[in-house]
Protein backbone atom coordinates (compact mmCIF):
# COMPACT_ATOMS: atom_id res chain seq x y z
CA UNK A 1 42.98 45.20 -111.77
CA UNK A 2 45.79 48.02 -111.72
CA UNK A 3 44.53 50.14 -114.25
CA UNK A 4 40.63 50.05 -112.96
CA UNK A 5 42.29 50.85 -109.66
CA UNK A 6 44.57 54.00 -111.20
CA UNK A 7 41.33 55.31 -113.43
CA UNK A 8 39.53 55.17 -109.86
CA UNK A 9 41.74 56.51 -107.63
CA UNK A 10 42.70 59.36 -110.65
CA UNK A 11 38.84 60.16 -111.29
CA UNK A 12 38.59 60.74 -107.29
CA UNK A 13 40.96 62.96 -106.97
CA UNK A 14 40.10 65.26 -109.85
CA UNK A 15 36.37 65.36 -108.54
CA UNK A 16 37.46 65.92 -105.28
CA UNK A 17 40.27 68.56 -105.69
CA UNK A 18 37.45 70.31 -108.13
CA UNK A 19 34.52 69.80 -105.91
CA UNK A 20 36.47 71.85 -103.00
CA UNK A 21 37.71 74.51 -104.96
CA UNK A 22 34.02 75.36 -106.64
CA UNK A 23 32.64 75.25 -102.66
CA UNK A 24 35.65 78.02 -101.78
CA UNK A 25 36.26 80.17 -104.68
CA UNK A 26 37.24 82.85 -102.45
CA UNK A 27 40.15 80.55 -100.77
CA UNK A 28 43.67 82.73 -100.85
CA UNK A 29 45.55 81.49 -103.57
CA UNK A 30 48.45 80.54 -101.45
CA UNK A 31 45.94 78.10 -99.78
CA UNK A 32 45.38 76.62 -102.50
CA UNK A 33 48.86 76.03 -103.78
CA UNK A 34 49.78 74.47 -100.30
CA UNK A 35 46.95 72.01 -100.97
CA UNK A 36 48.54 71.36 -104.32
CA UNK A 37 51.68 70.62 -103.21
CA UNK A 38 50.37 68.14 -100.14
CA UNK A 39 48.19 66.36 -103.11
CA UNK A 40 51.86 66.28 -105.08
CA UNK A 41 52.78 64.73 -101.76
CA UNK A 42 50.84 61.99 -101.60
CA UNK A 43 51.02 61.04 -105.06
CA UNK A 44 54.84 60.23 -104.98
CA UNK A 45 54.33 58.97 -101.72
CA UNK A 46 52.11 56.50 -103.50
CA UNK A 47 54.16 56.23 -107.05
CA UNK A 48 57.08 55.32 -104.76
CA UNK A 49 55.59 53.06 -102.27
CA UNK A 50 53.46 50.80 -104.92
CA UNK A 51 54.73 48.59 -107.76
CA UNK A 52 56.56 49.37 -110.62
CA UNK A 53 53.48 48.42 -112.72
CA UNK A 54 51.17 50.94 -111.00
CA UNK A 55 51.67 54.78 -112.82
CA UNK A 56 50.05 56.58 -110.02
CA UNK A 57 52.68 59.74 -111.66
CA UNK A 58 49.74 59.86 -114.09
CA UNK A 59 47.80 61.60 -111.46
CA UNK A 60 49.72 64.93 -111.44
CA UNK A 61 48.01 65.54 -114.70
CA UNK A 62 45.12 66.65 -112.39
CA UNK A 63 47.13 69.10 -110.32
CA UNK A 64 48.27 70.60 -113.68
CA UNK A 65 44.51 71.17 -114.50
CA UNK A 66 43.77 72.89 -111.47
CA UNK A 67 46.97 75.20 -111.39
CA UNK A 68 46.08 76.20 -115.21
CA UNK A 69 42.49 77.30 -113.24
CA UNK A 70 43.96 79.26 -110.92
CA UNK A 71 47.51 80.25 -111.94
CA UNK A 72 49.84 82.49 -113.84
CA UNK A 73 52.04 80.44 -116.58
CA UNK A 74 55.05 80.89 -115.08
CA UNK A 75 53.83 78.96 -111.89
CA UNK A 76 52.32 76.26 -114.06
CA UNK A 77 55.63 75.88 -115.67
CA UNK A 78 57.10 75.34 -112.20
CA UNK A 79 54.42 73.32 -110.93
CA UNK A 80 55.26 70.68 -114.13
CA UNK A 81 58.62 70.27 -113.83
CA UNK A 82 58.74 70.01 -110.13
CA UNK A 83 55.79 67.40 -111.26
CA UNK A 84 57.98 65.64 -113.71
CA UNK A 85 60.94 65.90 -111.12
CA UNK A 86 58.92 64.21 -108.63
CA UNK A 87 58.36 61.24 -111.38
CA UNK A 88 61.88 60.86 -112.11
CA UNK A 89 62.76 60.57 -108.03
CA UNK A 90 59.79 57.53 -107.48
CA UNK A 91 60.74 56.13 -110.31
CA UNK A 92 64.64 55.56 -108.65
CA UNK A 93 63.40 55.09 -105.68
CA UNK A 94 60.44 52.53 -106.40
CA UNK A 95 61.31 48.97 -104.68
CA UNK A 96 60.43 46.62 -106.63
CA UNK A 97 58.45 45.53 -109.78
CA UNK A 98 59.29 45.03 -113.45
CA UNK A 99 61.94 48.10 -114.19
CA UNK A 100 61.33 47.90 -117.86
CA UNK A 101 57.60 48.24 -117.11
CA UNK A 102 57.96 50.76 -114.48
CA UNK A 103 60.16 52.62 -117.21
CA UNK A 104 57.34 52.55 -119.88
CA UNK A 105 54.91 53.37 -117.25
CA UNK A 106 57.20 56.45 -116.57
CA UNK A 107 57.95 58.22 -120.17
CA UNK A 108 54.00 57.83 -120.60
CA UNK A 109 53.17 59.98 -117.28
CA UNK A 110 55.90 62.18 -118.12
CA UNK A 111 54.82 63.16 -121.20
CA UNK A 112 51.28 63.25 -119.89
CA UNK A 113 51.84 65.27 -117.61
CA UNK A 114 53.91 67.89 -119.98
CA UNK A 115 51.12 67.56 -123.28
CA UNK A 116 48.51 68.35 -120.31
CA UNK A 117 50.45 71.58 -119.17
CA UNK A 118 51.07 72.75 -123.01
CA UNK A 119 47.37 72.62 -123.58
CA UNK A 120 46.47 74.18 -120.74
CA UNK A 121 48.58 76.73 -121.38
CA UNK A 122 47.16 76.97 -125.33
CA UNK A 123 43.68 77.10 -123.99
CA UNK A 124 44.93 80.12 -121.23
CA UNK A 125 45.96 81.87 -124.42
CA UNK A 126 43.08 81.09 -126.57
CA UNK A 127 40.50 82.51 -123.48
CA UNK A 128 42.67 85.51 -123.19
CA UNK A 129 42.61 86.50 -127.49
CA UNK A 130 38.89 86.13 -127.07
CA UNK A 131 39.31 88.16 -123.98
CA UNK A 132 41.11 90.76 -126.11
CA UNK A 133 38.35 90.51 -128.87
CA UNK A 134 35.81 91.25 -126.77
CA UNK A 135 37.33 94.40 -125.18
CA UNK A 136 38.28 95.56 -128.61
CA UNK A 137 34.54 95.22 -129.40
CA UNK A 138 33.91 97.46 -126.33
CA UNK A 139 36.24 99.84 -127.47
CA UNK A 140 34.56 100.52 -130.42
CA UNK A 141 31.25 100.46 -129.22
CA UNK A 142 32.20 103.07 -126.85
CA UNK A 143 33.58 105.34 -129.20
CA UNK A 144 31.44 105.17 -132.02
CA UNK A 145 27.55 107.33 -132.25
CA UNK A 146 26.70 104.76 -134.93
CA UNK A 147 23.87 102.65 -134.09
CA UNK A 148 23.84 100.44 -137.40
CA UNK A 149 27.76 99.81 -136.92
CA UNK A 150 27.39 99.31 -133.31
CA UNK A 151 24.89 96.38 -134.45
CA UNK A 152 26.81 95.18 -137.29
CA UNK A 153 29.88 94.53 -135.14
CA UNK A 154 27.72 92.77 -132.45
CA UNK A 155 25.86 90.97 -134.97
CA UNK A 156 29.49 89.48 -137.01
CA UNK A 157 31.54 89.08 -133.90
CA UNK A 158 28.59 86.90 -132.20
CA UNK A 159 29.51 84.35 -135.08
CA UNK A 160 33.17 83.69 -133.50
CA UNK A 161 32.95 83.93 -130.10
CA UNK A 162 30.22 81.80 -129.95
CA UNK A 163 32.39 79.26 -131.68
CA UNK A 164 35.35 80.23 -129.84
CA UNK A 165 33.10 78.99 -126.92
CA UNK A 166 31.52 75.95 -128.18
CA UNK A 167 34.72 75.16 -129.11
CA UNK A 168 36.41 75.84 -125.33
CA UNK A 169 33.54 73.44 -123.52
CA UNK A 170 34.70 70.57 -126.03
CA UNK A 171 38.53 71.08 -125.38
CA UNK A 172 37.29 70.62 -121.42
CA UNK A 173 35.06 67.37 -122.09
CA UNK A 174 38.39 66.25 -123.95
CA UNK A 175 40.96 66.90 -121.24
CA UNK A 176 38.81 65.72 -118.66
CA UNK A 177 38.37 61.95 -119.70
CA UNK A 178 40.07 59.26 -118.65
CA UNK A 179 42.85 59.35 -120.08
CA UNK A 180 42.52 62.89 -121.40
CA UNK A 181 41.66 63.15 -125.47
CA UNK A 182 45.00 65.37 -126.32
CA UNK A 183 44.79 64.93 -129.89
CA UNK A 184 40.97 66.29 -129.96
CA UNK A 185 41.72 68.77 -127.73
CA UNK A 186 44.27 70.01 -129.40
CA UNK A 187 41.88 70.12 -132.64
CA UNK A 188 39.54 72.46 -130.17
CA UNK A 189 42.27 74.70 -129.43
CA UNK A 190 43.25 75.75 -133.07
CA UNK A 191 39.65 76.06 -133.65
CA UNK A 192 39.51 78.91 -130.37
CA UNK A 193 43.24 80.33 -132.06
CA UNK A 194 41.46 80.69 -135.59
CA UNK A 195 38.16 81.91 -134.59
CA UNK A 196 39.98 84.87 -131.69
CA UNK A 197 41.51 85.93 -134.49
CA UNK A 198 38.27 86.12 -137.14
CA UNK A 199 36.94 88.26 -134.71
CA UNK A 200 39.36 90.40 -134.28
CA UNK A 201 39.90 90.59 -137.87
CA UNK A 202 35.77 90.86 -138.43
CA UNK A 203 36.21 94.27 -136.48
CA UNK A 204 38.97 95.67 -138.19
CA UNK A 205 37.50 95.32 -141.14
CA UNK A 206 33.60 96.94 -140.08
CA UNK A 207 35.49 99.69 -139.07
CA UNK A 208 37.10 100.45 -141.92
CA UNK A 209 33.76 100.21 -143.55
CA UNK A 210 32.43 102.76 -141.31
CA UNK A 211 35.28 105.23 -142.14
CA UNK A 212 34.58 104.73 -145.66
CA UNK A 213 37.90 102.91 -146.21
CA UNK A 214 38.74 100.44 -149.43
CA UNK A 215 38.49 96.86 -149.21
CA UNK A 216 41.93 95.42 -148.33
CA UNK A 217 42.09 93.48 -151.80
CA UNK A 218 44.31 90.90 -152.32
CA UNK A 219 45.19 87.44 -154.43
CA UNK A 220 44.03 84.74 -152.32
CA UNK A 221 42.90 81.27 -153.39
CA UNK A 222 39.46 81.17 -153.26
CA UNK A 223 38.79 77.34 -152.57
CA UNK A 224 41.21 77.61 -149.71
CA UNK A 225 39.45 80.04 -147.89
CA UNK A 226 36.49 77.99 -148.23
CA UNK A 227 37.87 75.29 -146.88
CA UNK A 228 39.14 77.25 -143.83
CA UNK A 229 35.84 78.06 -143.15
CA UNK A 230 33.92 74.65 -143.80
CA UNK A 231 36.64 73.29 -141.03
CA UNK A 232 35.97 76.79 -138.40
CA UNK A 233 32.56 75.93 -138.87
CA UNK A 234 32.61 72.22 -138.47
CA UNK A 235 32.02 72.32 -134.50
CA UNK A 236 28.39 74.26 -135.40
CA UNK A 237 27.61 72.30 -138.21
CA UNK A 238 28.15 68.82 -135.85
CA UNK A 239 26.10 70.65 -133.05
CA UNK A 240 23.02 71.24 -135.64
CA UNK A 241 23.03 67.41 -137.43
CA UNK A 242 23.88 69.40 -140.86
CA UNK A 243 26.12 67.91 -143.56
CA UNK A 244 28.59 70.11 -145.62
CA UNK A 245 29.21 68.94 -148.99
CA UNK A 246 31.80 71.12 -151.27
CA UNK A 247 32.18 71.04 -154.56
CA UNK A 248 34.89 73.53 -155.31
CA UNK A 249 36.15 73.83 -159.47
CA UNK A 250 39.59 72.80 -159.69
CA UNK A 251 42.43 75.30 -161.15
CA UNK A 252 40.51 78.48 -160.49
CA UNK A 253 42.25 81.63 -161.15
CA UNK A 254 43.30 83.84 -157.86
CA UNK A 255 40.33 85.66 -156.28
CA UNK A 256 41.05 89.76 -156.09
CA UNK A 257 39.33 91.16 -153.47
CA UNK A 258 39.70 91.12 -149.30
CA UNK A 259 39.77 87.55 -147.91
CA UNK A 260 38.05 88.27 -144.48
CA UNK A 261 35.35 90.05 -146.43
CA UNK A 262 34.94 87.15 -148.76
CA UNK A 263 35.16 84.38 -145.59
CA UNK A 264 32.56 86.41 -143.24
CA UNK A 265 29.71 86.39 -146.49
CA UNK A 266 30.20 82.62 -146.69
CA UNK A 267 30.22 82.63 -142.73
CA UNK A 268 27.00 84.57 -142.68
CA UNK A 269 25.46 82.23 -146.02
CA UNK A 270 26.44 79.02 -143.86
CA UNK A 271 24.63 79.92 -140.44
CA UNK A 272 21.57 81.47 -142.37
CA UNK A 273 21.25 78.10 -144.08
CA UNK A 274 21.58 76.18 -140.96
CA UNK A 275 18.97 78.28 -139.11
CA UNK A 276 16.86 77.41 -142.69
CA UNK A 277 16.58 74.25 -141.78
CA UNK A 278 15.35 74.28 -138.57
CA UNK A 279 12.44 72.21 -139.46
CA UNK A 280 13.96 70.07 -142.33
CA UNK A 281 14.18 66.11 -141.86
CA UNK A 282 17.86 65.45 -139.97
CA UNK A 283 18.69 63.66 -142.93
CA UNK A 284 18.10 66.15 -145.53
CA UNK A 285 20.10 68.54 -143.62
CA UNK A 286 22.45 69.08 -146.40
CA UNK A 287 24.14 72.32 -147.51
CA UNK A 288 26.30 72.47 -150.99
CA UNK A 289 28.68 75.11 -151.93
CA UNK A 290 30.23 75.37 -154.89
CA UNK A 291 33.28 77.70 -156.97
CA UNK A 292 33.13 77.75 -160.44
CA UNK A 293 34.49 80.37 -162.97
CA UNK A 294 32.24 82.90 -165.13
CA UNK A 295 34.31 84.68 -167.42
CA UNK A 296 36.89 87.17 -165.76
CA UNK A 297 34.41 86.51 -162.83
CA UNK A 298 34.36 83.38 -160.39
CA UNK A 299 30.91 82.39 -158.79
CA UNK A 300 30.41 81.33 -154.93
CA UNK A 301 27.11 79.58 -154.04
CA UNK A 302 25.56 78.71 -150.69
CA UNK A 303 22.53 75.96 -150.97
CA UNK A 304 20.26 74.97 -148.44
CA UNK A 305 17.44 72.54 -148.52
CA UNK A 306 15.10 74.22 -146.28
CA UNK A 307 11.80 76.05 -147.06
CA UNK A 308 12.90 78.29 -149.55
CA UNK A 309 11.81 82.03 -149.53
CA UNK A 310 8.23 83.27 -149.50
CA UNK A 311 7.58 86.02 -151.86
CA UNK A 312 7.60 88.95 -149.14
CA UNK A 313 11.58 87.83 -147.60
CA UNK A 314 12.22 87.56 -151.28
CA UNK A 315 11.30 91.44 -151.42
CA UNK A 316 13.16 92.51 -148.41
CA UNK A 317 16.29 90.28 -148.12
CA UNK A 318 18.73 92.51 -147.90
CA UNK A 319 16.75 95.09 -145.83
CA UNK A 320 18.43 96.25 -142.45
CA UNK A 321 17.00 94.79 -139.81
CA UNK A 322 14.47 93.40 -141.12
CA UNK A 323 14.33 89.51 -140.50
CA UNK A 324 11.74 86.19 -140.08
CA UNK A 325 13.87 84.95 -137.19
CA UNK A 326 12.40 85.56 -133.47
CA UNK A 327 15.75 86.36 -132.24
CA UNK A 328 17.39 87.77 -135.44
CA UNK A 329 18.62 91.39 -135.82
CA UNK A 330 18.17 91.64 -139.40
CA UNK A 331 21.92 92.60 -140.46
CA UNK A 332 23.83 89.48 -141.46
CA UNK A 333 22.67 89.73 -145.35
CA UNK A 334 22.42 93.49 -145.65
CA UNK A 335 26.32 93.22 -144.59
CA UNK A 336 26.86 90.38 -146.92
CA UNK A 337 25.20 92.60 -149.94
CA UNK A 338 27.75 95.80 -148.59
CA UNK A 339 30.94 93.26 -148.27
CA UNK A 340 29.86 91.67 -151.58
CA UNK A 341 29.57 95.41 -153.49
CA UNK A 342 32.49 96.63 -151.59
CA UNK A 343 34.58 94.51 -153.26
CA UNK A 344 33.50 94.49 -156.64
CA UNK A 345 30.66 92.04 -156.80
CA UNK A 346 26.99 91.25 -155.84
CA UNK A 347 25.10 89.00 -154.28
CA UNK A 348 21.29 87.40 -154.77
CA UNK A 349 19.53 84.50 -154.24
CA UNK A 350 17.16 82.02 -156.65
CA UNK A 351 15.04 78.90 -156.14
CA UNK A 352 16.98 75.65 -155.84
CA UNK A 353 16.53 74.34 -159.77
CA UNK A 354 16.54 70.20 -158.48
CA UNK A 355 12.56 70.35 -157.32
CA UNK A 356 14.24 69.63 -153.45
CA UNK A 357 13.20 73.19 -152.31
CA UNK A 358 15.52 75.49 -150.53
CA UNK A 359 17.53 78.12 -151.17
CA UNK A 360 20.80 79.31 -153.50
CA UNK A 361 22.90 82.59 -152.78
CA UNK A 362 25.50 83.43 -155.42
CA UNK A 363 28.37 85.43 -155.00
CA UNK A 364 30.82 86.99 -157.55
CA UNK A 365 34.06 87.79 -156.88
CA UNK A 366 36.36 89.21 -159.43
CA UNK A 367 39.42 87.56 -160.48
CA UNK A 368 42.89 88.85 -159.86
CA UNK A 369 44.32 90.89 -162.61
CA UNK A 370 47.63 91.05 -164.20
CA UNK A 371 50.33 92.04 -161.68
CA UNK A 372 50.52 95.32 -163.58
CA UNK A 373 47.03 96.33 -163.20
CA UNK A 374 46.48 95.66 -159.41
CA UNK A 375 48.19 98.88 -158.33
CA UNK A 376 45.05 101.08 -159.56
CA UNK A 377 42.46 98.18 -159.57
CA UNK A 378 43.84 97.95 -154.89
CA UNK A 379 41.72 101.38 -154.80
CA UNK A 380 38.57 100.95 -155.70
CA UNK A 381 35.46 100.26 -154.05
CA UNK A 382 33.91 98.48 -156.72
């Protein structure tokens, strides 16, 4: 009877508190922190007044949700631990109850109430890399008389920050049930961390493309960095119904060439396959990619099991801007083929050989050399 009274009384609140602030967004600020504090108010007014068994402290996890809204970090910071001050004074001042119970019931709001201010504050963070993505994007566009780069850039950095915001509305949903998801949210917020700061290495590396710059080569392990991208990806390939099945060679020799090069192909190969399937049975949605080795050479495949290529797309493939898709801009495989040469390989695409139809782009990648060689093999473009 407690608890279906606390999830109640907590669900209110939030609505309510949110519900006024979305009817006056233009309320001062120091309005709104005065009806903060009142709401704090009540809520030890309640914690104290009610049974030791009743964690109505719980409830200042929705005043830390609004003050992450509409405040700087250092006032959310204040606004906790006057929060979790507040908990500790109820708690000695409750009158009666079970103490051991009422001490249980206290730890858990505390630390509620701090795990819902440190994600808050993650997700703050998160909003403003993206923030800083996108006005480095600007930047460049600005600057640069380049209409294929200017497209290119657009075209990669879409990829990200349309994950970074897929993956910003599912850390919400999370915090905002009953109790809030923090482990899942917390998932969502590495996925915003790692995809802010794809993007912002995505540009870097376009421009240095423009400026006719070498690949940044280095050793990397190239199973790793497909995993890293099978797990960024994993909120878009939930969202479509498509499967992801890898089947990376084991003990493959260190991949020489630039990592973010090599992870934004794969990230282009993965949504073009998911866009493939459009029309394929939900479950046949399947994409497989593989690593194997080839000599001083290791081999990166992408397969879908959608239509497969008609003998015109065949033809023009890697053509700028040319593309099938209605709202496609025709760029993500003419930069995979550039990314792909610029670092040594190629790229191209077959037939699926199992009869299932659909598609299979291959990718080479060069293996690292001896540590005596890379010093002259760093400079080239391939």
């Amino acid at each position: 009877m407690n608890e279906n009274w606390q999830l109640t009384v907590h669900s209110f609140s939030l609505h309510a508190m949110t519900t006024a602030l979305r009817r006056f967004p233009h309320w001062p600020r120091a309005l709104i922190l005065a009806a903060m504090v009142a709401a704090m108010a009540a809520i030890f007014a309640l914690d104290t007044l009610t049974d030791y068994a009743v964690a109505a402290a719980v409830f200042h996890t929705a005043i830390i949700l609004v003050a992450v809204r509409w405040f700087s970090p250092r006032v959310v910071i204040g606004l906790t631990a006057l929060c979790i001050v507040l908990t500790l004074a109820s708690f000695a001042l409750t009158p009666a109850g079970a103490y051991r119970t009422g001490l249980i019931n206290m730890v858990i709001s505390i630390l509620a109430i701090a795990i819902t201010a440190y994600l808050g504050l993650k997700m703050v963070a998160a909003q403003n890399a993206a923030h800083e993505a996108r006005t480095q994007l600007m930047r460049i566009t600005q600057t640069t008389s380049l209409g294929q780069l200017t497209a290119s850039i657009a075209h990669e950095v879409n990829q990200p920050l349309a994950a970074i915001v897929t993956s910003g509305n599912a850390c919400q949903r999370w915090l905002a049930q009953d109790p809030p998801n923090l482990a899942k949210a917390g998932q969502a917020l590495e996925r915003i961390l790692g995809d802010a700061q794809r993007a912002s290495d995505v540009i870097a590396r376009i421009r240095s493309m423009a400026r006719g710059e070498a690949p940044s080569r280095q050793s990397f392990d190239l199973n790793d960095a497909v995993r890293e991208m099978a797990r960024l990806s994993d909120a878009e390939l939930d969202r479509r119904g498509v499967a992801l099945d890898l089947q990376l060679a084991p003990a493959l020799q260190p991949a020489w060439a630039d990592r973010v090069h090599i992870q934004q192909v794969l990230a282009n190969l993965l949504l073009n396959a998911m866009d493939a399937m459009q029309g394929t049975p939900a479950a046949q949605r399947r994409i497989t990619v593989t690593t194997q080795a080839l000599g001083q050479q290791l081999v990166l495949t992408v397969a879908d099991a959608g239509e497969g290529l008609s003998p015109l797309a065949r033809t023009h493939l890697f053509d700028a801007f040319w593309t099938t898709k209605p709202d496609g801009m025709g760029l993500g495989l003419n930069i995979c083929r550039h990314m792909a040469e610029a670092n040594g390989g190629r790229i191209w695409a077959t037939d699926r050989e199992d009869m299932r139809g659909g598609t299979v782009f291959h990718i080479t990648i060069a293996c690292a050399p001896a540590t005596g060689d890379r010093s002259s093999t760093g400079l080239r473009h391939g």
